[in-house]
PDB file of N, CA and C in Angstrom:
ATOM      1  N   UNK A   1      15.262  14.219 -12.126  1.00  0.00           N
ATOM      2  CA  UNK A   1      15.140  13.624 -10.804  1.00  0.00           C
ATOM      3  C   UNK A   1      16.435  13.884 -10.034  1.00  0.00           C
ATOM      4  N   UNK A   2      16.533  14.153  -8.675  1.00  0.00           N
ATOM      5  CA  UNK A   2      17.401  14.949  -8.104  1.00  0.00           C
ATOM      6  C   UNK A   2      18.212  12.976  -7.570  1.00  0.00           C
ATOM      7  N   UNK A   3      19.156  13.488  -6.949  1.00  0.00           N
ATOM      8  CA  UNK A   3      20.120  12.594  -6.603  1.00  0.00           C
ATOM      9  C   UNK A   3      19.281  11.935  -4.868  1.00  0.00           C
ATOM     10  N   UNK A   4      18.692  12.708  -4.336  1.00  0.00           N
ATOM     11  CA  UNK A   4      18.298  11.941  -3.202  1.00  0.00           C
ATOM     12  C   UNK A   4      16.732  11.441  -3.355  1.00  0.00           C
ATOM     13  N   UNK A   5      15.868  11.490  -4.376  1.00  0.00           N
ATOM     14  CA  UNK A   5      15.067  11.044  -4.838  1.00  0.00           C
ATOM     15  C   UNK A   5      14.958  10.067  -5.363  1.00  0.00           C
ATOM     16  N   UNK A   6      16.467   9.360  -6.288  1.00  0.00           N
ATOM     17  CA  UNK A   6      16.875   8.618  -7.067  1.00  0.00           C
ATOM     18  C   UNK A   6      17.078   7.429  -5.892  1.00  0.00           C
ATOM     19  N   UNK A   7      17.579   8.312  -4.642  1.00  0.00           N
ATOM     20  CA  UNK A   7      17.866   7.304  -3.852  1.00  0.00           C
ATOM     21  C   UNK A   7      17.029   6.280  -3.020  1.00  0.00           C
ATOM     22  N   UNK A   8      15.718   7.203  -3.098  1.00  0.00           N
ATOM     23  CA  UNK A   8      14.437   7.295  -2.236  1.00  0.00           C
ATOM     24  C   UNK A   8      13.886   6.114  -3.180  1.00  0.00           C
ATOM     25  N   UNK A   9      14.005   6.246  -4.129  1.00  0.00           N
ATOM     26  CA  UNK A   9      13.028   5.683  -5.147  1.00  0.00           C
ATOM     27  C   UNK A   9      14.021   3.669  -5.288  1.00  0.00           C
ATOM     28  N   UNK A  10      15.371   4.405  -5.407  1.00  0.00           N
ATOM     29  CA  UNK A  10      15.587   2.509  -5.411  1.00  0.00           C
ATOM     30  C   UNK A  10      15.792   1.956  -4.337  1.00  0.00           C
ATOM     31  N   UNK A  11      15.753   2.781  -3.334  1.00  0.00           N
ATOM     32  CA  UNK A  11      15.670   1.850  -1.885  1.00  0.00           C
ATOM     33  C   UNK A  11      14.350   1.138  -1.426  1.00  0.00           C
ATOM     34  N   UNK A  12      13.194   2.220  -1.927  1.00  0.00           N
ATOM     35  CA  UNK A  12      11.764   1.750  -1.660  1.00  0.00           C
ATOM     36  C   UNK A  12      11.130   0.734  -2.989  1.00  0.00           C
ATOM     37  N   UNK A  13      11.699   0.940  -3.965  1.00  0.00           N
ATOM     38  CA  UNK A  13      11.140  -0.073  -5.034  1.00  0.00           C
ATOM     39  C   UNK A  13      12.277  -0.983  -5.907  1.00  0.00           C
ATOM     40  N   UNK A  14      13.654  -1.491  -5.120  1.00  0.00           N
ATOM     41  CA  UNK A  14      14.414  -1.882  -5.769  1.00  0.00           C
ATOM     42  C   UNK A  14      15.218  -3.016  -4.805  1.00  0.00           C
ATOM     43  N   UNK A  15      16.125  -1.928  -3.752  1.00  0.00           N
ATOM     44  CA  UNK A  15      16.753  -2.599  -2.905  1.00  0.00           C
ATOM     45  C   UNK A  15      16.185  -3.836  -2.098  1.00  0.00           C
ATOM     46  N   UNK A  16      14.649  -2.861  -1.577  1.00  0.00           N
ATOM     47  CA  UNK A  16      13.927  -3.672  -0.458  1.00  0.00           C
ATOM     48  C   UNK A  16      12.727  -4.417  -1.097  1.00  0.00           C
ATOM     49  N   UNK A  17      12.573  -4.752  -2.462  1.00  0.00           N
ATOM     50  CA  UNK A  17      12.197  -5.924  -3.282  1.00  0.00           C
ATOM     51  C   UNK A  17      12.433  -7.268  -2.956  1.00  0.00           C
ATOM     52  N   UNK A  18      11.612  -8.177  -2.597  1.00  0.00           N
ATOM     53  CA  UNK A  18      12.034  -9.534  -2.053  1.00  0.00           C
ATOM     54  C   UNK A  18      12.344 -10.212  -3.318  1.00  0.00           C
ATOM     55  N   UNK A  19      12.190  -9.013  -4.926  1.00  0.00           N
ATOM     56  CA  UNK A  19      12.906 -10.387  -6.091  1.00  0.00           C
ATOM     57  C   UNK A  19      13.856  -9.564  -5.872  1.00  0.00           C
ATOM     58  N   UNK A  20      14.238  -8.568  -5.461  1.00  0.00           N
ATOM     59  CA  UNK A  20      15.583  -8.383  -6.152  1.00  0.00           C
ATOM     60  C   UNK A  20      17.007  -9.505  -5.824  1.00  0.00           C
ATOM     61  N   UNK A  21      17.623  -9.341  -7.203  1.00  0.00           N
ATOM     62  CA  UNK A  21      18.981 -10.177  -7.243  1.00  0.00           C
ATOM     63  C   UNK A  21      18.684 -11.682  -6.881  1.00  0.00           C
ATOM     64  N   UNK A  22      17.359 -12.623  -7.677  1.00  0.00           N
ATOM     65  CA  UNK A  22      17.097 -12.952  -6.934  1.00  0.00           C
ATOM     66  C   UNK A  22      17.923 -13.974  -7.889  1.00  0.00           C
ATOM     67  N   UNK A  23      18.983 -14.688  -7.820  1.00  0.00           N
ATOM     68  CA  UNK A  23      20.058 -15.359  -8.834  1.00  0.00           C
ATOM     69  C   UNK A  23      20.538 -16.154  -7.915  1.00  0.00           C
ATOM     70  N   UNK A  24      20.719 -17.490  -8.749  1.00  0.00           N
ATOM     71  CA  UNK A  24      21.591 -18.212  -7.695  1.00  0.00           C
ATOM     72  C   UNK A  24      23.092 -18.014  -7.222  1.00  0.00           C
ATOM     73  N   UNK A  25      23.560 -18.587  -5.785  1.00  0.00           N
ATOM     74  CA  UNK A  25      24.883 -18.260  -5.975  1.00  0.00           C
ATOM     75  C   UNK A  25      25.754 -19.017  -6.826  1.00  0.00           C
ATOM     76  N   UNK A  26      25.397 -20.535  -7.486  1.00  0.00           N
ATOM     77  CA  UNK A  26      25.714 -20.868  -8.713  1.00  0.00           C
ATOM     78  C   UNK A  26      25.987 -20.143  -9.469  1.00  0.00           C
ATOM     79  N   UNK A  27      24.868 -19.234  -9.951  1.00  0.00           N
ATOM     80  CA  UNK A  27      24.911 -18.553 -11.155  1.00  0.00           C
ATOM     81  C   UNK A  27      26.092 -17.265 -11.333  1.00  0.00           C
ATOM     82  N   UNK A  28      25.679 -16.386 -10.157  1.00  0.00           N
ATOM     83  CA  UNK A  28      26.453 -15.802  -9.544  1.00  0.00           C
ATOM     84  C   UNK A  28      28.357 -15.950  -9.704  1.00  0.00           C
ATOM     85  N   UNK A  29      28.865 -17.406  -9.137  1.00  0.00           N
ATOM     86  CA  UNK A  29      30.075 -18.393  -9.080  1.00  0.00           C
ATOM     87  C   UNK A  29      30.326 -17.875 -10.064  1.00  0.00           C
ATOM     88  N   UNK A  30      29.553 -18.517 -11.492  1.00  0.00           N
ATOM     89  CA  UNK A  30      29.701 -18.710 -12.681  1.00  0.00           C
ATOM     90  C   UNK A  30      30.412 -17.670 -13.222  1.00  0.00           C
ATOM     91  N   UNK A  31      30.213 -16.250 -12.644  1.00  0.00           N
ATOM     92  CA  UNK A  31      30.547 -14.884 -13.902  1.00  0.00           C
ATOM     93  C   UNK A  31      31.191 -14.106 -12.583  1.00  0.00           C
ATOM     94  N   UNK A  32      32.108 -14.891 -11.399  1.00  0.00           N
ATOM     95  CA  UNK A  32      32.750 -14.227 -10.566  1.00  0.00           C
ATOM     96  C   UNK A  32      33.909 -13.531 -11.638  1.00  0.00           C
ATOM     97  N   UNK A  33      34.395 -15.062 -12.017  1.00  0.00           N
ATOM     98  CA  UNK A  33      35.912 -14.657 -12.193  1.00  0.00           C
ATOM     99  C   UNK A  33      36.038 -14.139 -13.630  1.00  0.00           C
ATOM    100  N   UNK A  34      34.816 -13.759 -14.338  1.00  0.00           N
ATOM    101  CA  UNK A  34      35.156 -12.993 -15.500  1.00  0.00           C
ATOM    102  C   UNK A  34      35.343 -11.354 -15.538  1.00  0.00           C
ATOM    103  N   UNK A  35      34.967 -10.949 -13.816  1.00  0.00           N
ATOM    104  CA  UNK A  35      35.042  -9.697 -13.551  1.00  0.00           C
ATOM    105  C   UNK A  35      36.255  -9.533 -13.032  1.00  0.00           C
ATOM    106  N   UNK A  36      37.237  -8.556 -13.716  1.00  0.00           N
ATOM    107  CA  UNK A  36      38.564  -8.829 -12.838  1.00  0.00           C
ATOM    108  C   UNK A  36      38.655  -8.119 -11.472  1.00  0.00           C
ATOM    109  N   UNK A  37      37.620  -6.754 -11.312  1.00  0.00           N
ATOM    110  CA  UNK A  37      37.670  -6.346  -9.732  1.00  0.00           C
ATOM    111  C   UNK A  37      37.575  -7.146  -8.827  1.00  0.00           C
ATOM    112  N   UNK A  38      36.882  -8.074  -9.172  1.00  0.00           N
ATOM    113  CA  UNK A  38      36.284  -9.433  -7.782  1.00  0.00           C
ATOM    114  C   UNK A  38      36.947  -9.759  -7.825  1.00  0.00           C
ATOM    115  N   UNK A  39      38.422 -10.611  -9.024  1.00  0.00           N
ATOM    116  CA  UNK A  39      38.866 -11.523  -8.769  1.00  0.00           C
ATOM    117  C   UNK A  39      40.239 -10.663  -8.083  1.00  0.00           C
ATOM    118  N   UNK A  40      40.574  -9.493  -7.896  1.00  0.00           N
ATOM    119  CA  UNK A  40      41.251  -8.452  -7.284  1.00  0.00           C
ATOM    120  C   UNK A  40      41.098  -8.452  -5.943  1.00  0.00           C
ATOM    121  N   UNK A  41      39.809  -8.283  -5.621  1.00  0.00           N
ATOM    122  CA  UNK A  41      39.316  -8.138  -4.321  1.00  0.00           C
ATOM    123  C   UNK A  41      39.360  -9.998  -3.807  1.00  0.00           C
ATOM    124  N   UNK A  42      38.929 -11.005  -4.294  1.00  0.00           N
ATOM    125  CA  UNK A  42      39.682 -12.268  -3.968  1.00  0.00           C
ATOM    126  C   UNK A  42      40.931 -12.376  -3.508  1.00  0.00           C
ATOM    127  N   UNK A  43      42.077 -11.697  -4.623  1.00  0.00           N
ATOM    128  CA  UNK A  43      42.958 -11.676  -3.808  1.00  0.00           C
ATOM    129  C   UNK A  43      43.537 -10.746  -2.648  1.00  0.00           C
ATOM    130  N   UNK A  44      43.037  -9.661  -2.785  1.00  0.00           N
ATOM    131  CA  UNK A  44      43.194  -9.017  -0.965  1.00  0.00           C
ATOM    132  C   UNK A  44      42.712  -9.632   0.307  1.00  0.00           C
ATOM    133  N   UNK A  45      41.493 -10.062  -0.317  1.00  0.00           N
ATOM    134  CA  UNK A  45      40.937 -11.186   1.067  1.00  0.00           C
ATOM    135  C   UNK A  45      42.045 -12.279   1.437  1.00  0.00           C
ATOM    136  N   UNK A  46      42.724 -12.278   0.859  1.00  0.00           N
ATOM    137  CA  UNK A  46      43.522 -14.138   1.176  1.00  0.00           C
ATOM    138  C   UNK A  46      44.950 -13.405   1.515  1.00  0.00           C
ATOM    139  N   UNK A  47      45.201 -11.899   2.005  1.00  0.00           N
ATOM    140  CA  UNK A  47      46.239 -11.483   2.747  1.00  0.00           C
ATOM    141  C   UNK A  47      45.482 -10.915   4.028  1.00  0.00           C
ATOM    142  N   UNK A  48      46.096 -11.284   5.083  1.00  0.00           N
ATOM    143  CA  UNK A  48      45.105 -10.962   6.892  1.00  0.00           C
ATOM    144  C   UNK A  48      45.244  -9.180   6.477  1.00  0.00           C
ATOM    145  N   UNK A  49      43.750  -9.028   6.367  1.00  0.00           N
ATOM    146  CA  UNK A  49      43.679  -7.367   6.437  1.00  0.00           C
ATOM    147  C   UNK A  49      41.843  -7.120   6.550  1.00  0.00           C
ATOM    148  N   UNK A  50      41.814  -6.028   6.500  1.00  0.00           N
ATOM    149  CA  UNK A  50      40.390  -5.931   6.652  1.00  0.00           C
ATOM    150  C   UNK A  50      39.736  -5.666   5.476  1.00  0.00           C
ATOM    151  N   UNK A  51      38.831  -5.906   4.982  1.00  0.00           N
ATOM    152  CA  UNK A  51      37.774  -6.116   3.841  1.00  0.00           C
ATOM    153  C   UNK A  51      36.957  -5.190   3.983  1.00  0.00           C
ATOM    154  N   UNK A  52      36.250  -3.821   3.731  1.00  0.00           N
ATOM    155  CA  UNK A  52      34.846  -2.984   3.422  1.00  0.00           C
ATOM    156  C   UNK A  52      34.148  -3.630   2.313  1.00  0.00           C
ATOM    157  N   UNK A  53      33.161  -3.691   2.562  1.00  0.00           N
ATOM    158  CA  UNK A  53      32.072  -3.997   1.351  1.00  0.00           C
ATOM    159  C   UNK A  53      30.825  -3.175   1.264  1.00  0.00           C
ATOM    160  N   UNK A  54      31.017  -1.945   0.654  1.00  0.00           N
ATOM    161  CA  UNK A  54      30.071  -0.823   0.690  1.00  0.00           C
ATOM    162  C   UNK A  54      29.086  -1.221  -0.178  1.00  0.00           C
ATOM    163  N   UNK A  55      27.811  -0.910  -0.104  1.00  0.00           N
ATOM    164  CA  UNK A  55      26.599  -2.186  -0.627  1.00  0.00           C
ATOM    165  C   UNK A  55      27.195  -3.405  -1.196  1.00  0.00           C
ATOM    166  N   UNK A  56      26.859  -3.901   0.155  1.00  0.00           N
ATOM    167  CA  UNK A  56      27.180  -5.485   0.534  1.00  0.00           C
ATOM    168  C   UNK A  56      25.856  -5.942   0.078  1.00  0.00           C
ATOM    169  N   UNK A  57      24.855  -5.727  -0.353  1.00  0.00           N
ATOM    170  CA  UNK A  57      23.524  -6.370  -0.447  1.00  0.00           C
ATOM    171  C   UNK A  57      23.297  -7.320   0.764  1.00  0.00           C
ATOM    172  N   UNK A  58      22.982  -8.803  -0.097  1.00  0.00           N
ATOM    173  CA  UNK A  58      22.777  -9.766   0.377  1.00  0.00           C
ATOM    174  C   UNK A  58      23.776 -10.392   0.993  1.00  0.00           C
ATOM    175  N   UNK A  59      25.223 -10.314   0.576  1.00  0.00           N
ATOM    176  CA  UNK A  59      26.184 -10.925   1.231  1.00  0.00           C
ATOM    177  C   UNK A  59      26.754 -11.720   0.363  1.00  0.00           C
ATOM    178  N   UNK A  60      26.492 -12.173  -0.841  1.00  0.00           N
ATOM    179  CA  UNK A  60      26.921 -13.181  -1.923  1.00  0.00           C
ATOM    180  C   UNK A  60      28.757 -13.247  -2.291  1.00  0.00           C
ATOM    181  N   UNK A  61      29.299 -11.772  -2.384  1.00  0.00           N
ATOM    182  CA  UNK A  61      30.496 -11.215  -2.746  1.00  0.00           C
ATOM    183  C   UNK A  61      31.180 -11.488  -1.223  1.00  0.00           C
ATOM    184  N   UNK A  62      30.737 -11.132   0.014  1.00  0.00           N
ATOM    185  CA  UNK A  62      31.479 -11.540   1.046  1.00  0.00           C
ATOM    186  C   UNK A  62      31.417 -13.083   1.105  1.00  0.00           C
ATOM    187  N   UNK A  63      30.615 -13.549   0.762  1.00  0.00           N
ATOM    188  CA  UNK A  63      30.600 -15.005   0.726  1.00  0.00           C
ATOM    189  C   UNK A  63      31.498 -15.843   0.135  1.00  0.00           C
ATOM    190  N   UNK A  64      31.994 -15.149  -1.123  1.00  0.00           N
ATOM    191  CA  UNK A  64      32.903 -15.865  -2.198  1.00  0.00           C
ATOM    192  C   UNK A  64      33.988 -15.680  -1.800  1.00  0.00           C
ATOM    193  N   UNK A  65      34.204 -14.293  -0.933  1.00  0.00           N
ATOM    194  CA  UNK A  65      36.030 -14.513  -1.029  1.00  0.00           C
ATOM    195  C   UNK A  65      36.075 -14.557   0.532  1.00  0.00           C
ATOM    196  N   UNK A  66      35.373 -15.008   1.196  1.00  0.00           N
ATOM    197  CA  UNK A  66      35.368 -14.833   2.779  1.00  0.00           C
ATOM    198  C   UNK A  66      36.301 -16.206   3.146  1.00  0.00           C
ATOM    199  N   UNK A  67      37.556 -15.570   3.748  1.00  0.00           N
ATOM    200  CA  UNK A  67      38.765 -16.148   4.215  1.00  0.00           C
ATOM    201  C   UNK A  67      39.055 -16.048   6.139  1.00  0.00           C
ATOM    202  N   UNK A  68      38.974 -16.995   6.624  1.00  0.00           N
ATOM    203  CA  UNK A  68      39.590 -17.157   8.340  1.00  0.00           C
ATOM    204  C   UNK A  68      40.310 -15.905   8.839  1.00  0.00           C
ATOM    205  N   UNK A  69      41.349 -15.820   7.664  1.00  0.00           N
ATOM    206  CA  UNK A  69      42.232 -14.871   8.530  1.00  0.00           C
ATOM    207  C   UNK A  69      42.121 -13.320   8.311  1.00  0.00           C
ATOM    208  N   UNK A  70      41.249 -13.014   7.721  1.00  0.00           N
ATOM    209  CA  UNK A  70      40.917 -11.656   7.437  1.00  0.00           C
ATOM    210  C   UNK A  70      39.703 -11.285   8.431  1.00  0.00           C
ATOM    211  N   UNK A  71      39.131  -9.970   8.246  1.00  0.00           N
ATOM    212  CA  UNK A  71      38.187  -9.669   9.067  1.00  0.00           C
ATOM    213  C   UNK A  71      37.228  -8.570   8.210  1.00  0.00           C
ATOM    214  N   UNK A  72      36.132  -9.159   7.325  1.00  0.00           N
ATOM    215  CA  UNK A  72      35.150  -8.324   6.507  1.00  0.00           C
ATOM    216  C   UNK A  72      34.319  -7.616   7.281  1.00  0.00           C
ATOM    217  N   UNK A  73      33.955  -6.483   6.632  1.00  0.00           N
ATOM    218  CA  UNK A  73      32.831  -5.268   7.140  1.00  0.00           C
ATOM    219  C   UNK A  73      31.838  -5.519   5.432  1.00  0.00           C
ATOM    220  N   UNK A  74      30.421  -5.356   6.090  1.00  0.00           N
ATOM    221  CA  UNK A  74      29.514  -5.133   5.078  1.00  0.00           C
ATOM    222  C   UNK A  74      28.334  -3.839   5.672  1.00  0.00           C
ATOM    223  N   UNK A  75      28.336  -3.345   4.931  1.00  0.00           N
ATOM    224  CA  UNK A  75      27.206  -2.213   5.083  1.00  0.00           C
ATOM    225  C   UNK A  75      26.250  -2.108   3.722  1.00  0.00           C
ATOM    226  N   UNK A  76      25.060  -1.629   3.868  1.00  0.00           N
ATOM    227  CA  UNK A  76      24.267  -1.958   2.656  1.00  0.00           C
ATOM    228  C   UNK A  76      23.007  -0.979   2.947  1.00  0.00           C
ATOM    229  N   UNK A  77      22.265  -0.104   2.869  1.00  0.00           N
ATOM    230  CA  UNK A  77      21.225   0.883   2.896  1.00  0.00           C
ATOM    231  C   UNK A  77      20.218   0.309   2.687  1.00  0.00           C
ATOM    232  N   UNK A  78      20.081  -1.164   2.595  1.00  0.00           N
ATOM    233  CA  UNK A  78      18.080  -1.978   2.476  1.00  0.00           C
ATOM    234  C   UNK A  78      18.420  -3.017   3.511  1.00  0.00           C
ATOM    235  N   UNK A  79      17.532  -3.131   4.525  1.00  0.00           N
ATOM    236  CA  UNK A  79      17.258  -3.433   5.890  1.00  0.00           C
ATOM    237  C   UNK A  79      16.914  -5.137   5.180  1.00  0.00           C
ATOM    238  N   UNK A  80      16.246  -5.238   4.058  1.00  0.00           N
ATOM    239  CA  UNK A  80      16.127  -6.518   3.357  1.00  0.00           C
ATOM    240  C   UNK A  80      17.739  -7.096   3.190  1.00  0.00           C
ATOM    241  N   UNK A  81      18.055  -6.347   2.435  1.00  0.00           N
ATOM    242  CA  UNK A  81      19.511  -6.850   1.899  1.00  0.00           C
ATOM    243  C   UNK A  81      20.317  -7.384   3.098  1.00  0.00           C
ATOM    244  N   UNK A  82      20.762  -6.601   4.213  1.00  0.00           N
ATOM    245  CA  UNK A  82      21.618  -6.875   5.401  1.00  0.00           C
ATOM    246  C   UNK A  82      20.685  -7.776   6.157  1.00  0.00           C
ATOM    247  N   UNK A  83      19.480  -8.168   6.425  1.00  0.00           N
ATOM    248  CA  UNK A  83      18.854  -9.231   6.893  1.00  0.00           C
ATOM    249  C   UNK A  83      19.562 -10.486   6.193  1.00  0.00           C
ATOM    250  N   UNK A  84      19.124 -10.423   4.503  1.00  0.00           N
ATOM    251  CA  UNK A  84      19.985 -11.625   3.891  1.00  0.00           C
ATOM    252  C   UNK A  84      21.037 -11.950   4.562  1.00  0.00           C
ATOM    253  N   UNK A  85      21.975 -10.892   4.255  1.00  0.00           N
ATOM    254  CA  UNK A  85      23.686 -11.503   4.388  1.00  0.00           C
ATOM    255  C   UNK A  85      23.832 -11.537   5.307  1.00  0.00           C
ATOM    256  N   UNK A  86      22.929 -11.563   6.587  1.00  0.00           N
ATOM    257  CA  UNK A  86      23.152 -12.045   8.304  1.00  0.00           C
ATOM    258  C   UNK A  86      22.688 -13.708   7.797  1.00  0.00           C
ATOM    259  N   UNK A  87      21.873 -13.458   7.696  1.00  0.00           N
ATOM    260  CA  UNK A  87      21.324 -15.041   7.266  1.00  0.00           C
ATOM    261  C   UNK A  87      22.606 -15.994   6.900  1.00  0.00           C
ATOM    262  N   UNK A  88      22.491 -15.566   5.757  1.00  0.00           N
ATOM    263  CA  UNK A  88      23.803 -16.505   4.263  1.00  0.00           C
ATOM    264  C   UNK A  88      25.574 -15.884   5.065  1.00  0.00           C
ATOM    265  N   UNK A  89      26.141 -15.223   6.331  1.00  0.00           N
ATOM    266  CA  UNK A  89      27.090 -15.251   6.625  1.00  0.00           C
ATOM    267  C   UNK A  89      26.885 -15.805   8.080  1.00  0.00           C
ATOM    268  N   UNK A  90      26.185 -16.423   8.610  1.00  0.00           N
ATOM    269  CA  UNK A  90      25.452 -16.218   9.779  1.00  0.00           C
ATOM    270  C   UNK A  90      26.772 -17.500  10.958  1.00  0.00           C
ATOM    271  N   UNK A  91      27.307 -18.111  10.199  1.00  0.00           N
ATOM    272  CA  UNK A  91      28.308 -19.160  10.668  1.00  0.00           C
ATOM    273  C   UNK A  91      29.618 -18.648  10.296  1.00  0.00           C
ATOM    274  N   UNK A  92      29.908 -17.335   9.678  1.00  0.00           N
ATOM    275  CA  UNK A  92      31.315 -16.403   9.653  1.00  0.00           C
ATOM    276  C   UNK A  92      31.500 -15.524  11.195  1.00  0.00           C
ATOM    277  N   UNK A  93      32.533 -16.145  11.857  1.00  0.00           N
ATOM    278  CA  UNK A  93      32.767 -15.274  13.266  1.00  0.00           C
ATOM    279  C   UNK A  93      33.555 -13.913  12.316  1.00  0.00           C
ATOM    280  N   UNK A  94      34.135 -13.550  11.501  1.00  0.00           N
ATOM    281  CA  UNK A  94      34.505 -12.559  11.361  1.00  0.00           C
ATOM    282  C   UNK A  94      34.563 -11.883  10.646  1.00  0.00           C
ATOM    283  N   UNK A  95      32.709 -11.336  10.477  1.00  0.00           N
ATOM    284  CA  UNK A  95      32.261 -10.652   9.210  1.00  0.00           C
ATOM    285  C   UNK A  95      31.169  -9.895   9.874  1.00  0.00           C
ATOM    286  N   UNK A  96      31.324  -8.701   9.774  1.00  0.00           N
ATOM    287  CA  UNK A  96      30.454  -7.523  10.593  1.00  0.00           C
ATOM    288  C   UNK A  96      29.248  -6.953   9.694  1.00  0.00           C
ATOM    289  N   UNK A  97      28.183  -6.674   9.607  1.00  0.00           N
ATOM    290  CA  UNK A  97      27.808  -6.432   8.965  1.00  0.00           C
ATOM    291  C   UNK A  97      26.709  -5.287   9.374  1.00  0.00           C
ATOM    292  N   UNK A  98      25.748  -4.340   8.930  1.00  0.00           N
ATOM    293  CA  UNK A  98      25.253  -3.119   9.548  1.00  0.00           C
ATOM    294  C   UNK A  98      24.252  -2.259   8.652  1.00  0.00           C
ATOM    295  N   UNK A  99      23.600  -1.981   8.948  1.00  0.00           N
ATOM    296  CA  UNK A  99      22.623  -0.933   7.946  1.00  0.00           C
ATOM    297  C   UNK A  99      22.768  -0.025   7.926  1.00  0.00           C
ATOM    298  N   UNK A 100      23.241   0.315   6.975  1.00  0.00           N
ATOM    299  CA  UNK A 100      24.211   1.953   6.865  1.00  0.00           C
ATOM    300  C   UNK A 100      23.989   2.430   5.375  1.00  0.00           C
ATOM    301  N   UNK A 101      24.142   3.724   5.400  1.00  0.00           N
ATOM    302  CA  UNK A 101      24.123   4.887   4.168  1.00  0.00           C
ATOM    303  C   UNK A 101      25.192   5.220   4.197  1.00  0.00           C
ATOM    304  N   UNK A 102      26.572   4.595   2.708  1.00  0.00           N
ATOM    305  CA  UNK A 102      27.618   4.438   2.466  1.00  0.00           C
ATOM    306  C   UNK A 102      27.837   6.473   2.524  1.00  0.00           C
ATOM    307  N   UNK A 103      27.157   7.168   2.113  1.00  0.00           N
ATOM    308  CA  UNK A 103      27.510   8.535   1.838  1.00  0.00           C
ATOM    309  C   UNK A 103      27.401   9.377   3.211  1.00  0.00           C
ATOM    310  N   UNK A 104      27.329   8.469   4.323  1.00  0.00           N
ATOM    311  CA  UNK A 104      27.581   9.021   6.078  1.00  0.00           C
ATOM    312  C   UNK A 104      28.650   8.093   6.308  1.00  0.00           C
ATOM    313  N   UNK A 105      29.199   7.599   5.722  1.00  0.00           N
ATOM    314  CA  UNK A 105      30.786   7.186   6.345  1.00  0.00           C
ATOM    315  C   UNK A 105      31.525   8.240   6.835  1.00  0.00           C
TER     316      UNK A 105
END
């Protein structure tokens, strides 16, 4: 299976799935800080700079480390997913978010 087929295939039967990821953000909380990239990217958020979040999904990860004085970008390739994280960031003035194909940056 070729690489843009692969792509075809989890955007139409994966990304834009109304179960996908379908976990609480409890649960979620729970196994932040055993990943040390997140807890990395936690701390860049909490110095004023700008944040990318290249499949941002739902928004859950901008959610956790989303700080006042910074200014997050989310982009995410399922029109489902970036609906979410408008939703669940929807009271953040400074978190951008967009439906985009990370490999046209």
């Amino acid at each position: 299976m070729r690489i843009k087929n692969t792509k075809s295939y989890l955007l139409t039967e994966v990304w834009e799935d109304k179960n996908y990821a379908r976990s609480s953000e409890k649960e979620a909380r729970k196994t932040f800080f055993k990943n040390p990239a997140l807890v990395k990217l936690l701390e860049y958020s909490r110095v004023p700079d700008k944040i990318l979040d290249c499949g941002c999904g739902s928004g859950r990860i901008l959610k956790m480390i989303w700080q006042t004085k910074s200014v997050f970008f989310g982009v995410d390739i399922a029109r489902r997913q970036i609906d979410k994280a408008k939703k669940r960031l929807e009271d953040k003035k400074n978190v951008y978010l967009k439906l985009w194909d990370i490999e046209k940056l």
